[in-house]
C-alpha atoms as a PDB file:
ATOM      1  CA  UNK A   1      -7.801 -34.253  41.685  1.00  0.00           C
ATOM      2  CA  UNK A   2      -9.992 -32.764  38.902  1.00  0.00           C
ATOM      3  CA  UNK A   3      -8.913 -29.029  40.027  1.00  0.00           C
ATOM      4  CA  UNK A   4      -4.972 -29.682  39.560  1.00  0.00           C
ATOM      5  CA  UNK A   5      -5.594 -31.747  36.091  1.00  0.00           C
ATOM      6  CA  UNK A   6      -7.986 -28.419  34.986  1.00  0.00           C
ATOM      7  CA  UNK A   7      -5.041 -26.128  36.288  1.00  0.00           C
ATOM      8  CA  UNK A   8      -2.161 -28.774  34.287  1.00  0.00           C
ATOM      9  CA  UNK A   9      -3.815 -28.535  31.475  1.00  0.00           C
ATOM     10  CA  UNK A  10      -4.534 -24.644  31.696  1.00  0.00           C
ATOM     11  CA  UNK A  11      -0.758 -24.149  32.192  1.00  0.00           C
ATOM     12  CA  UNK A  12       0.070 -26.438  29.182  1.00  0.00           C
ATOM     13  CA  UNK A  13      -2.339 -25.244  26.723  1.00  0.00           C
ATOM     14  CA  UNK A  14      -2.181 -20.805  27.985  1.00  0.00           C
ATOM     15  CA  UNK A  15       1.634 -20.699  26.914  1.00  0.00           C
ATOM     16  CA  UNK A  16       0.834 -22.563  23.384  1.00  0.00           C
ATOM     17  CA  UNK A  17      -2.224 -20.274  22.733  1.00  0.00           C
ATOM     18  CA  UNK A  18       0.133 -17.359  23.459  1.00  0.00           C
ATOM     19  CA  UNK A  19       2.833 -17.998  20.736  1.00  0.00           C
ATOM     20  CA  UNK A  20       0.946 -19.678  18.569  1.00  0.00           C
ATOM     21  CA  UNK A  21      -2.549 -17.519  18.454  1.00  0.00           C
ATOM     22  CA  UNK A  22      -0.876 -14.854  17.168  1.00  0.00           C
ATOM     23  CA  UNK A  23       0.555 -16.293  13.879  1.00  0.00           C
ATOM     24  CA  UNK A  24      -2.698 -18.260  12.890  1.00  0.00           C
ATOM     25  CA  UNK A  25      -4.215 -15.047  13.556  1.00  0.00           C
ATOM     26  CA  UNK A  26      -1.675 -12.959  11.311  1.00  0.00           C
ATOM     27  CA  UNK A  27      -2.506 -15.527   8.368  1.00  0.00           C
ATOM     28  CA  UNK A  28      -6.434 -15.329   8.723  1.00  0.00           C
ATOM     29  CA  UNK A  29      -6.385 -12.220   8.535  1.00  0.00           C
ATOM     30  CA  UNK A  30      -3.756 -12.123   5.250  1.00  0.00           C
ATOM     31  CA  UNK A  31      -6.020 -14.771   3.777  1.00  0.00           C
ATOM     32  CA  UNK A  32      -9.253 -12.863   4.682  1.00  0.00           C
ATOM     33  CA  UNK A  33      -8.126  -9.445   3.163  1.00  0.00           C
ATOM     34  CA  UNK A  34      -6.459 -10.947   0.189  1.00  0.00           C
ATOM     35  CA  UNK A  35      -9.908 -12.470  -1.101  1.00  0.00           C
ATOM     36  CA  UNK A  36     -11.569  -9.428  -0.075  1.00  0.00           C
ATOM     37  CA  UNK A  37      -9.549  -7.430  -2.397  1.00  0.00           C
ATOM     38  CA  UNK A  38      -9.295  -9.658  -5.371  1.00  0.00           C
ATOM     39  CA  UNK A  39     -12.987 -10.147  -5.192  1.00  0.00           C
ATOM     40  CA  UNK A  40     -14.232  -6.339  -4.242  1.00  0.00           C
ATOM     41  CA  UNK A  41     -11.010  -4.730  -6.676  1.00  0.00           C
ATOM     42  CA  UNK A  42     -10.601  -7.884  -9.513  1.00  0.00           C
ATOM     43  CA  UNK A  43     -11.406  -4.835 -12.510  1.00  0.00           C
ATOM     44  CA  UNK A  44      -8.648  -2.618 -11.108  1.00  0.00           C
ATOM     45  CA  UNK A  45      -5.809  -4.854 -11.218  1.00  0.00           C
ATOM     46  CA  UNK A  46      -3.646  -5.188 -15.056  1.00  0.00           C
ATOM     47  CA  UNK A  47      -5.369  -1.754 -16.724  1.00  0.00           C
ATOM     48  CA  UNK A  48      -2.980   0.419 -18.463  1.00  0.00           C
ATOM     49  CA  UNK A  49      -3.077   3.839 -17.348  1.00  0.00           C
ATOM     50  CA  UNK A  50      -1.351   6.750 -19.360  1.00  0.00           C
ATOM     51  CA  UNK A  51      -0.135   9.934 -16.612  1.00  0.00           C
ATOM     52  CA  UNK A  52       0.502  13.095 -18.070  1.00  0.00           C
ATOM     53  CA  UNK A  53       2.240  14.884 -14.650  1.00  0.00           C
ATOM     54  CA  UNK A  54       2.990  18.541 -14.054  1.00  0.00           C
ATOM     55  CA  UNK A  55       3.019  21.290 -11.500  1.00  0.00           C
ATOM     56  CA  UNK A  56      -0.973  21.845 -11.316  1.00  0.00           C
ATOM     57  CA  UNK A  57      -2.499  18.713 -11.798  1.00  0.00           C
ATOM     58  CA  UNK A  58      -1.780  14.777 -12.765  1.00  0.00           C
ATOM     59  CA  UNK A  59      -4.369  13.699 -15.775  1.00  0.00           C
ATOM     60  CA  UNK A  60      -4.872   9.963 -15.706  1.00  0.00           C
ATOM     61  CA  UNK A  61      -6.472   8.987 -19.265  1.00  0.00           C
ATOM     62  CA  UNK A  62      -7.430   4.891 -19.995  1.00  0.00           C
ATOM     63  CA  UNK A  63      -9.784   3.345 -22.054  1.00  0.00           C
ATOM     64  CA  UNK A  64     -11.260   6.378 -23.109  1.00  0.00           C
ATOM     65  CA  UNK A  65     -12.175   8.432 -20.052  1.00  0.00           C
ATOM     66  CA  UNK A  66      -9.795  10.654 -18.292  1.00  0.00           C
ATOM     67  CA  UNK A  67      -9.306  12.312 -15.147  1.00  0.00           C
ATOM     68  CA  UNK A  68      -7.752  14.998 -13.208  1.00  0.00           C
ATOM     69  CA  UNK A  69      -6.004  15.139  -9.952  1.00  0.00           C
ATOM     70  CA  UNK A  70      -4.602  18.899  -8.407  1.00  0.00           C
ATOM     71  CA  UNK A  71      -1.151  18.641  -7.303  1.00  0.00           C
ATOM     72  CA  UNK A  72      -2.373  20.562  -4.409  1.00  0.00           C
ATOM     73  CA  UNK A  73      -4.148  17.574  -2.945  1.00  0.00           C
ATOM     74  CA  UNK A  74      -0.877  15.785  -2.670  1.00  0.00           C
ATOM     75  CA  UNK A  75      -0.270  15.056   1.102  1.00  0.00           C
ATOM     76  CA  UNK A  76       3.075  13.608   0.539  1.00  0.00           C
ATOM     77  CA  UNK A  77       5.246  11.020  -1.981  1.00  0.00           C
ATOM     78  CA  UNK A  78       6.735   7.519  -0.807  1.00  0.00           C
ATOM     79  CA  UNK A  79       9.124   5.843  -2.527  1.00  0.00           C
ATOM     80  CA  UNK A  80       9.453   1.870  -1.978  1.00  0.00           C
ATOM     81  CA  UNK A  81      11.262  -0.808  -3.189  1.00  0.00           C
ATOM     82  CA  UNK A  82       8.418  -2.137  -5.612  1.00  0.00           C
ATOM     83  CA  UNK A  83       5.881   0.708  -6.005  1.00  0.00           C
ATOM     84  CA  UNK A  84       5.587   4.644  -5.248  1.00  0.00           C
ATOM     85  CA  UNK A  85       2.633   5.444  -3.387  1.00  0.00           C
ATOM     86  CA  UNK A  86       1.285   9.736  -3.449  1.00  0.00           C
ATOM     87  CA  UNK A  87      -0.936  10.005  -0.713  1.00  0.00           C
ATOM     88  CA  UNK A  88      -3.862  12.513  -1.391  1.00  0.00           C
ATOM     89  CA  UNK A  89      -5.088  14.827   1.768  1.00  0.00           C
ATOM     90  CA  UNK A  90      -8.396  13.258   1.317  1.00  0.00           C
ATOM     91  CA  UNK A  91      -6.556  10.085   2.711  1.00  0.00           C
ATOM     92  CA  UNK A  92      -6.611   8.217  -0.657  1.00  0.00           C
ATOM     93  CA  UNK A  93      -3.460   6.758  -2.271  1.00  0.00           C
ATOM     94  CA  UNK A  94      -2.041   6.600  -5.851  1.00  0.00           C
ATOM     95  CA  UNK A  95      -0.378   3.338  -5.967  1.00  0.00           C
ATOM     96  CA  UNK A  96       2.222   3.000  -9.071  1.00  0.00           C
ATOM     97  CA  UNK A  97       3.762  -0.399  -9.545  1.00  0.00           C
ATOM     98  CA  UNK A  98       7.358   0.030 -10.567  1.00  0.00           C
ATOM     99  CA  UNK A  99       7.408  -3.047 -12.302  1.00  0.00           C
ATOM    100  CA  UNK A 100       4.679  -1.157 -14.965  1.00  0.00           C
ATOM    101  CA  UNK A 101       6.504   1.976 -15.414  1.00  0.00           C
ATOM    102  CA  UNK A 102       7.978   2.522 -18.385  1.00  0.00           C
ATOM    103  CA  UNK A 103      10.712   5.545 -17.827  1.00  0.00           C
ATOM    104  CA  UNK A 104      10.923   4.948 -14.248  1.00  0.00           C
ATOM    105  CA  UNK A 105      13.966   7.263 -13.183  1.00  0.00           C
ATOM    106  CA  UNK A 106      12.059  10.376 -15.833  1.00  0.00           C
ATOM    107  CA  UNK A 107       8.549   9.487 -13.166  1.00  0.00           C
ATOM    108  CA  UNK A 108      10.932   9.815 -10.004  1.00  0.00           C
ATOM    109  CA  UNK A 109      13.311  12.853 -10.974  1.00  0.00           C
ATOM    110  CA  UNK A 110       9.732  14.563 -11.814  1.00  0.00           C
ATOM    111  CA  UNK A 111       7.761  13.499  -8.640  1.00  0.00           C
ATOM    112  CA  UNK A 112      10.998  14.618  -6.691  1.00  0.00           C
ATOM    113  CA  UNK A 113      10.741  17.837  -7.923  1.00  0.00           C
ATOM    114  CA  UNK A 114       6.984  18.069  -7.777  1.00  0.00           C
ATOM    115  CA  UNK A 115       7.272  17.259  -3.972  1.00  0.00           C
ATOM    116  CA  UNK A 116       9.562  20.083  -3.671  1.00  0.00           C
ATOM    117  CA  UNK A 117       7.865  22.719  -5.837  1.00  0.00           C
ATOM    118  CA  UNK A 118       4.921  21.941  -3.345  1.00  0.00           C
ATOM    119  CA  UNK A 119       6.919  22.053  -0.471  1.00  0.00           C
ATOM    120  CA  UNK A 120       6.002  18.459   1.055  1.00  0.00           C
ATOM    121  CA  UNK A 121       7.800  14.947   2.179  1.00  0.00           C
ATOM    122  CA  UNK A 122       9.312  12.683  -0.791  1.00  0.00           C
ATOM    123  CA  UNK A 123      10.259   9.482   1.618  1.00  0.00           C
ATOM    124  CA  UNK A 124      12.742   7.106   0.112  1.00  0.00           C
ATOM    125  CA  UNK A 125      12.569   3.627   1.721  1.00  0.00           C
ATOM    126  CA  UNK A 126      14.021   1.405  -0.720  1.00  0.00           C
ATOM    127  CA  UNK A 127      14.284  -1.547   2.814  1.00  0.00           C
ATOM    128  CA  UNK A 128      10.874  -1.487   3.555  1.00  0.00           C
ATOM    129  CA  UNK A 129       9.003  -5.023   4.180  1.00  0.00           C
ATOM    130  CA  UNK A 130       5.909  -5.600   4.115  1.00  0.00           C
ATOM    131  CA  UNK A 131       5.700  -7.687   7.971  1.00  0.00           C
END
């Protein structure tokens, strides 16, 4: 009697951990990384940064200091629906909120023809989700 109540409730409770494991799991982890990031990256967020781009290099300047990036270490340019990400062969990202950008279509029409003067991917994906 006790093996065919352990194997019921095996068969009852498997299926239930199968569908429904996955989405607690999907929300610890959102939960988890979200607090990671606003407590590891809380200075980063709401700066103003000034970007002076051209064919040899992208000079960031805020509060003061100021820093250059070589064109050359672009890997390639993604356009989203909310931000623009240029992905650095080093693996790093540039991530540009949209939403911040002052002369948005003079940024794309000049990253466009960056990403062409340099020969690599500008990727338009105006439908991508975040899943």
């Amino acid at each position: 009697m006790e093996e065919s109540s352990t194997g019921i409730t095996f068969l009852i409770i498997s299926p239930l951990w199968f569908f429904l494991y996955p989405i607690w799991e999907k929300k610890y982890y959102v939960k988890h990384y979200k607090g990671f990031i606003i407590e590891n990256y809380k200075d980063r967020f709401d700066r103003t940064i000034n970007l002076e781009i051209n064919n040899e290099f992208i000079i960031t300047k805020e509060n003061g200091s100021e820093s250059t990036i070589l064109t050359s270490e672009f890997d390639e340019i993604v356009e989203i629906h909310s931000i623009i990400l240029i992905k650095l062969k080093n693996g790093h990202w540039l991530i540009l909120p949209k939403v911040k950008i002052n002369e948005l279509d003079l940024l794309t029409n000049k990253l466009k023809e960056l990403a062409t003067h340099l020969n690599i991917k500008y990727r338009l994906d105006l439908q991508w989700k975040w899943n």
